[in-house]
N, C-alpha and C. Protein backbone atom coordinates (compact mmCIF):
# COMPACT_ATOMS: atom_id res chain seq x y z
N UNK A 1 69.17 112.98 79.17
CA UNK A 1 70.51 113.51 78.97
C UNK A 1 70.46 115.03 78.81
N UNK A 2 69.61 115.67 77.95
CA UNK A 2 69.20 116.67 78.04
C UNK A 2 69.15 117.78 79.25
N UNK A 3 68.53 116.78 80.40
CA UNK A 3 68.50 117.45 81.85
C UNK A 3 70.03 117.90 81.91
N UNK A 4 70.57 116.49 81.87
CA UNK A 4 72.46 116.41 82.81
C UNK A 4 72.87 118.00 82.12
N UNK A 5 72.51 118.10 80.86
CA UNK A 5 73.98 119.27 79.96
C UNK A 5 72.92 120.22 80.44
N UNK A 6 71.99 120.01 80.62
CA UNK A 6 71.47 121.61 81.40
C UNK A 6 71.62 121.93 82.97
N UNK A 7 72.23 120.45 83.54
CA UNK A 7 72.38 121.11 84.89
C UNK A 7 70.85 120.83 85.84
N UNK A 8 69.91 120.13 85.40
CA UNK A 8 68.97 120.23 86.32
C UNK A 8 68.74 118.83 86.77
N UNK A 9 69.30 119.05 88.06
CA UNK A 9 69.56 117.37 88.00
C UNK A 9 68.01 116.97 88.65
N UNK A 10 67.51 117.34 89.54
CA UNK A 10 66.06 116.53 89.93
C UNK A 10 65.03 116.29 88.53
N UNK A 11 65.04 116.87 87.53
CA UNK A 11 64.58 116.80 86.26
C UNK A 11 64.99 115.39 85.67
N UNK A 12 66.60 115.71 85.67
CA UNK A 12 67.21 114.31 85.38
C UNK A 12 66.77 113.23 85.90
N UNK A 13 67.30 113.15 87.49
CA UNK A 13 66.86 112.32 88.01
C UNK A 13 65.61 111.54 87.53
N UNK A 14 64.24 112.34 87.97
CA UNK A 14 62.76 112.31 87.57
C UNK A 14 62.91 111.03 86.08
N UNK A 15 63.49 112.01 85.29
CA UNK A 15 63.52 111.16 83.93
C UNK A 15 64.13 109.73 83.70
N UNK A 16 65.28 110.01 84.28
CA UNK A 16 65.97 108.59 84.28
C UNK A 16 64.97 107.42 85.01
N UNK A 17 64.30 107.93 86.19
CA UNK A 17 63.99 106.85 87.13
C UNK A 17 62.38 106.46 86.26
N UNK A 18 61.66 107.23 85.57
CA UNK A 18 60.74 107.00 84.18
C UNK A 18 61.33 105.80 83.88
N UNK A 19 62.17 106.28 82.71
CA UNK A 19 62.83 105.19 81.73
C UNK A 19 63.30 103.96 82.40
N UNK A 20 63.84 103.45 83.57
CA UNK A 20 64.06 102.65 84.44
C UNK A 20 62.96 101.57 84.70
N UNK A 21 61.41 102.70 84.78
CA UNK A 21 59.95 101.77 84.67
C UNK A 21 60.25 101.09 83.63
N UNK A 22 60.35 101.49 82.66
CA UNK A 22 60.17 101.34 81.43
C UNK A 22 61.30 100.41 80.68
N UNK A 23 61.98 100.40 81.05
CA UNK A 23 63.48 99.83 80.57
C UNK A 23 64.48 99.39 81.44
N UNK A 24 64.71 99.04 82.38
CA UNK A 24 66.24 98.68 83.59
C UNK A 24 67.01 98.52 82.73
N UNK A 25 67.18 97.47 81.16
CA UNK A 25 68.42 96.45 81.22
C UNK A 25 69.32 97.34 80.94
N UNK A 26 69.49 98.73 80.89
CA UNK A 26 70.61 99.62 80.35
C UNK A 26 71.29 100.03 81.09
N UNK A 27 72.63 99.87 81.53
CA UNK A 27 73.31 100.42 82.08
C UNK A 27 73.94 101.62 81.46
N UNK A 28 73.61 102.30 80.34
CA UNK A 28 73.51 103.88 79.99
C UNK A 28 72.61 104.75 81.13
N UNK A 29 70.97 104.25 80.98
CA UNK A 29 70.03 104.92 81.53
C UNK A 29 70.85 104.39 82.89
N UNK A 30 71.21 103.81 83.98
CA UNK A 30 71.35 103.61 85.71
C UNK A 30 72.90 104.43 85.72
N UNK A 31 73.56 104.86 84.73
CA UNK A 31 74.58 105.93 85.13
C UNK A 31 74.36 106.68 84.82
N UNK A 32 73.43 107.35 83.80
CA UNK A 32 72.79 108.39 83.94
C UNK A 32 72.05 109.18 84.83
N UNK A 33 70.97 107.79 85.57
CA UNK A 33 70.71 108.44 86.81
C UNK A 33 71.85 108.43 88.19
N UNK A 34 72.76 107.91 87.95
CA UNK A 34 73.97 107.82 89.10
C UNK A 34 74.36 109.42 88.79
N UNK A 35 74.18 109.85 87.75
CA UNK A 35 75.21 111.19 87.32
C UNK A 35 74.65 112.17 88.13
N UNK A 36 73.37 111.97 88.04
CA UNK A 36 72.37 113.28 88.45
C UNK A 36 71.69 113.08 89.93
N UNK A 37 72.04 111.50 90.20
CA UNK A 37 72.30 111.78 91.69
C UNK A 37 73.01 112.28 92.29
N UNK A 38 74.27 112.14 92.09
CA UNK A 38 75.75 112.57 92.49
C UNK A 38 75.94 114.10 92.75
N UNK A 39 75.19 114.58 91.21
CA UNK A 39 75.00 116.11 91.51
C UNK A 39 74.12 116.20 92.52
N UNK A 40 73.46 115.56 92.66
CA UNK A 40 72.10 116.47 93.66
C UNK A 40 72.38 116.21 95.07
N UNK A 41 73.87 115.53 95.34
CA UNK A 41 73.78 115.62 96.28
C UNK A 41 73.54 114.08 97.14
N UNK A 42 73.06 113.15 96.37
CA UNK A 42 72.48 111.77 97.28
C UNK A 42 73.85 110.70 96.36
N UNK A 43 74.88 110.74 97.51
CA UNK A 43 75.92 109.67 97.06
C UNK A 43 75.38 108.01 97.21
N UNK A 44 74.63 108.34 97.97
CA UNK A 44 73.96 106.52 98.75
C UNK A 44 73.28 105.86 97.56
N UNK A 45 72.24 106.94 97.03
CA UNK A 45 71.58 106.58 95.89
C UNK A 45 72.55 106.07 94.78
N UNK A 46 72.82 107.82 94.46
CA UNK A 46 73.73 107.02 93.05
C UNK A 46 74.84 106.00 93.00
N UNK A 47 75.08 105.70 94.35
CA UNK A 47 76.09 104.74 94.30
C UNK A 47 75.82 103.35 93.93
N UNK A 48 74.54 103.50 94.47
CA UNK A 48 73.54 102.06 93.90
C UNK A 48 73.35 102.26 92.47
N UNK A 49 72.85 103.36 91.95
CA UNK A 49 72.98 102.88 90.82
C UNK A 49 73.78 102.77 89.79
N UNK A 50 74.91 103.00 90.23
CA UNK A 50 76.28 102.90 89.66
C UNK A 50 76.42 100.95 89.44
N UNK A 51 76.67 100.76 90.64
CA UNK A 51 76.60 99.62 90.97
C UNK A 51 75.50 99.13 90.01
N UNK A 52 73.93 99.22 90.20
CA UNK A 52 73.80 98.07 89.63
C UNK A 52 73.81 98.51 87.96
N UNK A 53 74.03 99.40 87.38
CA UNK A 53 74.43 99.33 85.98
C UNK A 53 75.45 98.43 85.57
N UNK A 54 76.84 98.13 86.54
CA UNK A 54 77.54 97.07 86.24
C UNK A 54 76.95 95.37 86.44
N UNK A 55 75.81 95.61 86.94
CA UNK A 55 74.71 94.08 87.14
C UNK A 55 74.03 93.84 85.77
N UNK A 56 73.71 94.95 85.26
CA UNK A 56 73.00 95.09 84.15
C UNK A 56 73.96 94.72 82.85
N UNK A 57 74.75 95.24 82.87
CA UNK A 57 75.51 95.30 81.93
C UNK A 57 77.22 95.43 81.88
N UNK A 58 77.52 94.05 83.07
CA UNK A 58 78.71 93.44 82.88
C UNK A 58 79.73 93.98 82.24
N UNK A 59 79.49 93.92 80.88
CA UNK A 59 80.38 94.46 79.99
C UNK A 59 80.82 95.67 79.29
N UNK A 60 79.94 96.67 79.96
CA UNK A 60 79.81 98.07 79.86
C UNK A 60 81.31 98.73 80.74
N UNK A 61 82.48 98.68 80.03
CA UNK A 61 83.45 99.69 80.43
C UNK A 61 82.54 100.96 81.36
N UNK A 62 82.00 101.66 80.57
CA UNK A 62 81.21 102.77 81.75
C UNK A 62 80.50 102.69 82.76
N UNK A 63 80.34 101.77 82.60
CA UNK A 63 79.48 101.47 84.23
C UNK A 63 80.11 101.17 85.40
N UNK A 64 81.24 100.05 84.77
CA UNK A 64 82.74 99.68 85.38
C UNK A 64 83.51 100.81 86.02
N UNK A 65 83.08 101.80 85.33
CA UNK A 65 84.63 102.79 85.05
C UNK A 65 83.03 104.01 86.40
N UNK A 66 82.13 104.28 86.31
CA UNK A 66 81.44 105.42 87.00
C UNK A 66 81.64 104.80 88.66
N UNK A 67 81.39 103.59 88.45
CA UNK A 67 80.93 102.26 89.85
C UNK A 67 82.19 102.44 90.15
N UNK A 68 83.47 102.44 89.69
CA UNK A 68 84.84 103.12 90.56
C UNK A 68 85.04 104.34 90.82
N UNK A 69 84.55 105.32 90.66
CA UNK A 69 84.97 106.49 91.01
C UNK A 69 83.81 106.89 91.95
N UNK A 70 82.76 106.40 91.78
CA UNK A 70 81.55 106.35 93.33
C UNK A 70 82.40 105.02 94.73
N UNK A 71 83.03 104.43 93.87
CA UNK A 71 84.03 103.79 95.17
C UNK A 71 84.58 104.23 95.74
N UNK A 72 85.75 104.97 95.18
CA UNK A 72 86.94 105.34 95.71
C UNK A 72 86.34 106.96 96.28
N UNK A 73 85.06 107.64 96.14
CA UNK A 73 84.67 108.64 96.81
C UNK A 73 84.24 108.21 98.20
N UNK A 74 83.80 106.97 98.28
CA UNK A 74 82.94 106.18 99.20
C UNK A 74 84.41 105.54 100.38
N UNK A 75 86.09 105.84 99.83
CA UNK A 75 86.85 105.84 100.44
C UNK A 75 86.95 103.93 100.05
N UNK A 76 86.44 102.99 99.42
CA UNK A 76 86.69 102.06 99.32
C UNK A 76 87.81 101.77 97.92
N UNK A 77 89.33 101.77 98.08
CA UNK A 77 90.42 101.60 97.27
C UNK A 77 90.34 100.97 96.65
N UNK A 78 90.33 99.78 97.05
CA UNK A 78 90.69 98.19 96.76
C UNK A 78 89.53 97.82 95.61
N UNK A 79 88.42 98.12 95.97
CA UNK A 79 87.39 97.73 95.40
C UNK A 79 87.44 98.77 94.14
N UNK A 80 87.63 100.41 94.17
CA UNK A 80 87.71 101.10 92.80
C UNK A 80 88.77 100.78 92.35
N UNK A 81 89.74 100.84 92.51
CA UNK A 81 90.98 100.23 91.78
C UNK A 81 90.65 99.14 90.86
N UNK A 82 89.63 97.89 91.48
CA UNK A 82 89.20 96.21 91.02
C UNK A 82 88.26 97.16 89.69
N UNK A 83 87.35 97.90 90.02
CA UNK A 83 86.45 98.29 88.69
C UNK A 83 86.80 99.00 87.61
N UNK A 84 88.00 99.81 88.32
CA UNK A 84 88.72 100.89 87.12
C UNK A 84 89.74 99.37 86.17
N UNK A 85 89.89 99.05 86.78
CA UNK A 85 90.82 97.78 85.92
C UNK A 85 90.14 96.94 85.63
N UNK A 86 88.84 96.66 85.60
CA UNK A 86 87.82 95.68 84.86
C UNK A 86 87.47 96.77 83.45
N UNK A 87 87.50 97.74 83.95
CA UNK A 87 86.67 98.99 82.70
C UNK A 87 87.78 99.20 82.29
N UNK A 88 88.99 99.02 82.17
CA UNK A 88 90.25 98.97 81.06
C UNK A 88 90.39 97.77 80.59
N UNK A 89 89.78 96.50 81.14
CA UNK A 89 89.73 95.40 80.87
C UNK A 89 89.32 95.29 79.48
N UNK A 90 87.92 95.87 79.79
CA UNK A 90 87.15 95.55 78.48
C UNK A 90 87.43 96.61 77.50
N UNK A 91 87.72 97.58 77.73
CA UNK A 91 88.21 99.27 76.66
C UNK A 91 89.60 99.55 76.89
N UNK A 92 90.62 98.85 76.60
CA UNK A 92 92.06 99.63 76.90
C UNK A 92 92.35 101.06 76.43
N UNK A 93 92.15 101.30 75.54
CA UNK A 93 92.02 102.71 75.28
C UNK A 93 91.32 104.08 75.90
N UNK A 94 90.77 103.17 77.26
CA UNK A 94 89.74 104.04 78.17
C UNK A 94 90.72 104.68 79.01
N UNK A 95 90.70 106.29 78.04
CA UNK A 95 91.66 107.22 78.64
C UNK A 95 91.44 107.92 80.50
N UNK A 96 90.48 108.04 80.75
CA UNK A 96 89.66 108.65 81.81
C UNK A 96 90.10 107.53 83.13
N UNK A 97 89.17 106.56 82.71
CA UNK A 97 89.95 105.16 83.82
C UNK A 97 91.00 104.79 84.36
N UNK A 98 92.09 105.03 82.80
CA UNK A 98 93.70 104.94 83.11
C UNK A 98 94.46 106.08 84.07
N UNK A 99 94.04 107.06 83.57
CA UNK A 99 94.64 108.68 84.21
C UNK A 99 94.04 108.38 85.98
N UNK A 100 92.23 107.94 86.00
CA UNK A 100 91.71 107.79 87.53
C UNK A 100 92.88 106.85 88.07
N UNK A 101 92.99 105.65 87.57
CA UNK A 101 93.70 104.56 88.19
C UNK A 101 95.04 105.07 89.00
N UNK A 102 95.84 106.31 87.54
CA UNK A 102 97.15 106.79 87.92
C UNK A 102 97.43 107.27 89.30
N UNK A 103 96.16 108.22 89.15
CA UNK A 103 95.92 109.09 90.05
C UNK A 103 96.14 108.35 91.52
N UNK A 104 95.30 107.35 91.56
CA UNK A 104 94.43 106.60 92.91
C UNK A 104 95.96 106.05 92.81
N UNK A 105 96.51 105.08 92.49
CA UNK A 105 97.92 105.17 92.44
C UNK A 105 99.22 106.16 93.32
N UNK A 106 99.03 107.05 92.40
CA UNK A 106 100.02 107.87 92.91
C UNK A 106 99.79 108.74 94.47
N UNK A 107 98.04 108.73 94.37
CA UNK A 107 97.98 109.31 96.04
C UNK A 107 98.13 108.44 96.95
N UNK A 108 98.31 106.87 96.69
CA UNK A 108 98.34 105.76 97.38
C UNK A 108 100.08 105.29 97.88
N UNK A 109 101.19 105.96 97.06
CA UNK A 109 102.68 106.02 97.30
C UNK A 109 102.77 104.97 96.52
N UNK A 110 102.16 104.97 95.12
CA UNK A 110 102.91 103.56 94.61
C UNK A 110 102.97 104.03 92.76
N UNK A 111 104.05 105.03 93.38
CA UNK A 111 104.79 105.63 92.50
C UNK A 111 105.09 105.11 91.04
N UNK A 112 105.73 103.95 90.92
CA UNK A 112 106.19 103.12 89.89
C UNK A 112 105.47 102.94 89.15
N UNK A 113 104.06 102.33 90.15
CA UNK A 113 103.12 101.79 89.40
C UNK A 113 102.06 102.75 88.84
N UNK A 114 101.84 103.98 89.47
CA UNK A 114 101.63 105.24 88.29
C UNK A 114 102.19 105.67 87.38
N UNK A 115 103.44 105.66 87.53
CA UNK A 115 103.94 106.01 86.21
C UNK A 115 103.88 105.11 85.05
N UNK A 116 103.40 103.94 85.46
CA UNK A 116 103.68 102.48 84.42
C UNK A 116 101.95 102.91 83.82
N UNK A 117 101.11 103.39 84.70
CA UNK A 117 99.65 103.77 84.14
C UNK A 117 99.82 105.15 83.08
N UNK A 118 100.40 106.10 83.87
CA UNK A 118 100.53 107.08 82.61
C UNK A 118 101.14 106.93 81.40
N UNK A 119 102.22 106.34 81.90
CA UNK A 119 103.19 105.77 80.09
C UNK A 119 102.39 105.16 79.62
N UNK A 120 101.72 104.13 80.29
CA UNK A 120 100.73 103.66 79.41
C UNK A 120 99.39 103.91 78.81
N UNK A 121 98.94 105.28 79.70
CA UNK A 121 98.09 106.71 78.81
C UNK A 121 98.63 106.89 77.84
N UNK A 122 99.88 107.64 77.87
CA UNK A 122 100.50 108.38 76.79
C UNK A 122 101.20 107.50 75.74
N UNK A 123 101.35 106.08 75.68
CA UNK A 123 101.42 105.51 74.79
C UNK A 123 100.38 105.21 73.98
N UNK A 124 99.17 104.89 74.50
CA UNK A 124 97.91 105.10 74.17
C UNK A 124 97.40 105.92 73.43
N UNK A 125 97.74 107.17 73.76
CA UNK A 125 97.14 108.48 73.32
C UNK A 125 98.23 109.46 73.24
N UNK A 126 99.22 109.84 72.71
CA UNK A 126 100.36 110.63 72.84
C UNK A 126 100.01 111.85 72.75
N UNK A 127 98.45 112.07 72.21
CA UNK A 127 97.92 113.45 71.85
C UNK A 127 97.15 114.11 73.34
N UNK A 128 97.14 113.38 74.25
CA UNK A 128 96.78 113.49 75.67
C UNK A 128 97.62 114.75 76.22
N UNK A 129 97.22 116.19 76.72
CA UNK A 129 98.37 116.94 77.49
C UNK A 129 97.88 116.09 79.16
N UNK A 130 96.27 116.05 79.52
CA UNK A 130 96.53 115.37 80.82
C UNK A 130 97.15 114.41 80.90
N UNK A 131 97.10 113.18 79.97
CA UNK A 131 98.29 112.05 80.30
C UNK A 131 100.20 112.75 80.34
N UNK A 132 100.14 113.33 79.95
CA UNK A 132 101.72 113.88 79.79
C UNK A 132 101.92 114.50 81.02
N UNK A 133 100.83 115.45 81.07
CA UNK A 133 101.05 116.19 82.49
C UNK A 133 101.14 115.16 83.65
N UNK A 134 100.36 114.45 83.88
CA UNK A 134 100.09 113.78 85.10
C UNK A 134 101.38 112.91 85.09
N UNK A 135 101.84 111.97 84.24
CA UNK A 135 102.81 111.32 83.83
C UNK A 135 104.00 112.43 84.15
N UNK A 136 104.53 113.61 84.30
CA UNK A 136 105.25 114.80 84.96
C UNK A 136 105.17 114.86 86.65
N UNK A 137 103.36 115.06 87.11
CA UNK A 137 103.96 115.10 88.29
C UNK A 137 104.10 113.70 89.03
N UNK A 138 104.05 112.75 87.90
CA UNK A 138 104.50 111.30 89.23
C UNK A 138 106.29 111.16 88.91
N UNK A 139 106.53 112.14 87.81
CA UNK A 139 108.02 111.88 87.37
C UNK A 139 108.81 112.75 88.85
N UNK A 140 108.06 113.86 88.90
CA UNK A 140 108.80 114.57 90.16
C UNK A 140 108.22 114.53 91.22
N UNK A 141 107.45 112.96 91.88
CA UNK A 141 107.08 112.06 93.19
C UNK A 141 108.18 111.87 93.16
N UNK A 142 109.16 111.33 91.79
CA UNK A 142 110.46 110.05 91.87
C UNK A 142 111.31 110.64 91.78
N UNK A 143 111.40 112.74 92.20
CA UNK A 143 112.51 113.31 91.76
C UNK A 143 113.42 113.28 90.35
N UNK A 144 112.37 112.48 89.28
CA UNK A 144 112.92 112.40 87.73
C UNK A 144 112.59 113.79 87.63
N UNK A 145 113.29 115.63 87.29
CA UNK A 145 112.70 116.54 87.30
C UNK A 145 113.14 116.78 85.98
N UNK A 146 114.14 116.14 85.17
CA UNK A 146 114.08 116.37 83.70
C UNK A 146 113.13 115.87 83.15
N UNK A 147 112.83 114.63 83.48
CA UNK A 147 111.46 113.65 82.95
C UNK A 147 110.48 114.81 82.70
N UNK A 148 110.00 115.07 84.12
CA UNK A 148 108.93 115.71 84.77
C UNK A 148 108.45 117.03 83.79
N UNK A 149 109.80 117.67 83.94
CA UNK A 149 110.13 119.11 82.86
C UNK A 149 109.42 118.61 81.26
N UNK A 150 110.45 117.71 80.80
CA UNK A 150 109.56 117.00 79.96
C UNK A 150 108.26 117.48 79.22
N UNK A 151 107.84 116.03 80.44
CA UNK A 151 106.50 115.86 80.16
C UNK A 151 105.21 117.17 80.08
N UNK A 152 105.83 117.93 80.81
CA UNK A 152 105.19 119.47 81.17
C UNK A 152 105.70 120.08 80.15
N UNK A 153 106.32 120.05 79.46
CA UNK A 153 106.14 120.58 78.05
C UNK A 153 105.54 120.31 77.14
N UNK A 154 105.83 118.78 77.20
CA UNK A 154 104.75 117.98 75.56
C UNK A 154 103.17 118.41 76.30
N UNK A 155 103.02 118.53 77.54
CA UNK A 155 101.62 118.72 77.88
C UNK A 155 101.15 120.04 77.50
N UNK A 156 101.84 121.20 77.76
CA UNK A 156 101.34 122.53 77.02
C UNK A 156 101.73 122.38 75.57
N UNK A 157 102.72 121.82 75.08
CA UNK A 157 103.05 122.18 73.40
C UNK A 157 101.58 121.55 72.87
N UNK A 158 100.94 120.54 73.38
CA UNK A 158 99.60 119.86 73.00
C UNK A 158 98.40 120.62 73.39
N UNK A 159 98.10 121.47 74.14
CA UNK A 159 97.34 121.87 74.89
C UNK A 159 97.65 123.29 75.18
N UNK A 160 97.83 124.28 74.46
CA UNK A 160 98.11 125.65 74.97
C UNK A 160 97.84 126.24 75.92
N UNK A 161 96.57 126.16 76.08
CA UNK A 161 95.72 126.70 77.28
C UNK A 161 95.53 125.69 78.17
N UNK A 162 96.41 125.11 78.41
CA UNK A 162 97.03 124.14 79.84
C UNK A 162 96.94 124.60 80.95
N UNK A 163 96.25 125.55 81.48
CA UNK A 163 96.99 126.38 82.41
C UNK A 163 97.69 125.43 83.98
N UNK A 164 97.55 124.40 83.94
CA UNK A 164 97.68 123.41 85.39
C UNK A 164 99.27 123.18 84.54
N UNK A 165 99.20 122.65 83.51
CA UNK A 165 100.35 122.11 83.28
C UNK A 165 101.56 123.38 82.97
N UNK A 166 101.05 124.42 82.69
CA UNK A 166 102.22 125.57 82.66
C UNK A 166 102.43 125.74 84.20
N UNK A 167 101.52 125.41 85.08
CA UNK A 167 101.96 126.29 86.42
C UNK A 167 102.76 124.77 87.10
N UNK A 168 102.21 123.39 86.47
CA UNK A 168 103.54 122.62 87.02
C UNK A 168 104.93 122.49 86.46
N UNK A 169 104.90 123.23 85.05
CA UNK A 169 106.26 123.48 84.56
C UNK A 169 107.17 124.28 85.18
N UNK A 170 106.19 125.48 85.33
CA UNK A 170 106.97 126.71 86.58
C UNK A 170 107.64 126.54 88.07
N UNK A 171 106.93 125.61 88.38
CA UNK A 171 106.91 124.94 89.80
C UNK A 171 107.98 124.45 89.63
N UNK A 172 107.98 123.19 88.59
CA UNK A 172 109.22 122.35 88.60
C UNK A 172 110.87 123.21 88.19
N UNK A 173 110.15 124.36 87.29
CA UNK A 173 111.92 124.74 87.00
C UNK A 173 112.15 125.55 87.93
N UNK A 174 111.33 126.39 88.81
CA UNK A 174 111.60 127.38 90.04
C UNK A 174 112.00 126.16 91.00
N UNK A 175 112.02 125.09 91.49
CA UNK A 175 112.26 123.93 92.64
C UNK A 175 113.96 123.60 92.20
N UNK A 176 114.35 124.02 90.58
CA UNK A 176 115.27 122.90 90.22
C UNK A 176 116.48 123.33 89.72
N UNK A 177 116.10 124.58 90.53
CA UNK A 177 117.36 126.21 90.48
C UNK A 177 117.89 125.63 92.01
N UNK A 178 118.92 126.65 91.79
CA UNK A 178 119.83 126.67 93.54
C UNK A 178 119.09 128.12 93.73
């Protein structure tokens, strides 16, 4: 872990795939080394071991939740969507998963059903400015631009140094002039 926060991922790598001799059943250590594959560049690899950390350890929200976002990079929807909602399955409070899901959602045109993910971030976590924010721009997908306005406020009043969510506040009230 040490490697990852320093950034050296073949180090990482190196280490993780050690401990792996030494230990497989963890699906901590096989997304760890997924992490520092990813950086280095080898999606094929870490995608495997994304994957099999959820073999290892079923019940590991994080493994669930890394093994979807190496999906949906890999362009497979259906299938990250299935893991991001197994890894909220087991952690509802898994803020990161919910917001990915929104996201994959809302770039997918299914509007409603992002916003039903962010409300249900920000009910979750009301102290969230990304859930508020993001929950804003699926409000003005649906042309809700008071919503939207909103939400782009509670997201900087939480978060000062917002700077994404001040420049979608700006956006939205410069769009919502004549």
């Amino acid at each position: 872990m040490q490697w990852l926060r320093q950034e050296k991922w073949k180090e990482a790598t190196q280490e993780f795939e050690r401990s792996l001799k030494l230990d497989a059943s963890r699906a901590a250590t096989h997304i760890g080394l997924g992490i520092a594959l990813t950086r280095s560049g080898d999606s094929k690899a870490s995608f495997a071991a994304f994957r099999r950390a959820t073999e290892v350890e079923p019940s590991s929200p994080e493994a669930h939740y890394y093994y979807g976002l190496a999906l949906r990079e890999a362009g497979k929807q259906a299938e990250a969507s299935s893991e991001l909602s197994r890894a909220l399955e087991l952690k509802p409070d898994y803020g990161e998963a919910r917001l990915t899901l929104g996201l994959m959602l809302l770039q997918g045109g299914e509007v409603e059903k992002a916003i039903g993910a962010y409300q249900e971030a920000v009910r979750r976590n009301p102290r969230s400015g990304e859930a508020h924010n993001w929950l804003g721009l699926a409000y003005s997908q649906q042309k809700n631009f008071l919503d939207a306005i909103a939400e782009f406020r509670q997201a900087v009043s939480l978060k000062s140094d917002f700077s994404r969510a001040y420049v979608n506040l700006g956006s939205r009230f410069a769009r919502s002039r004549p």
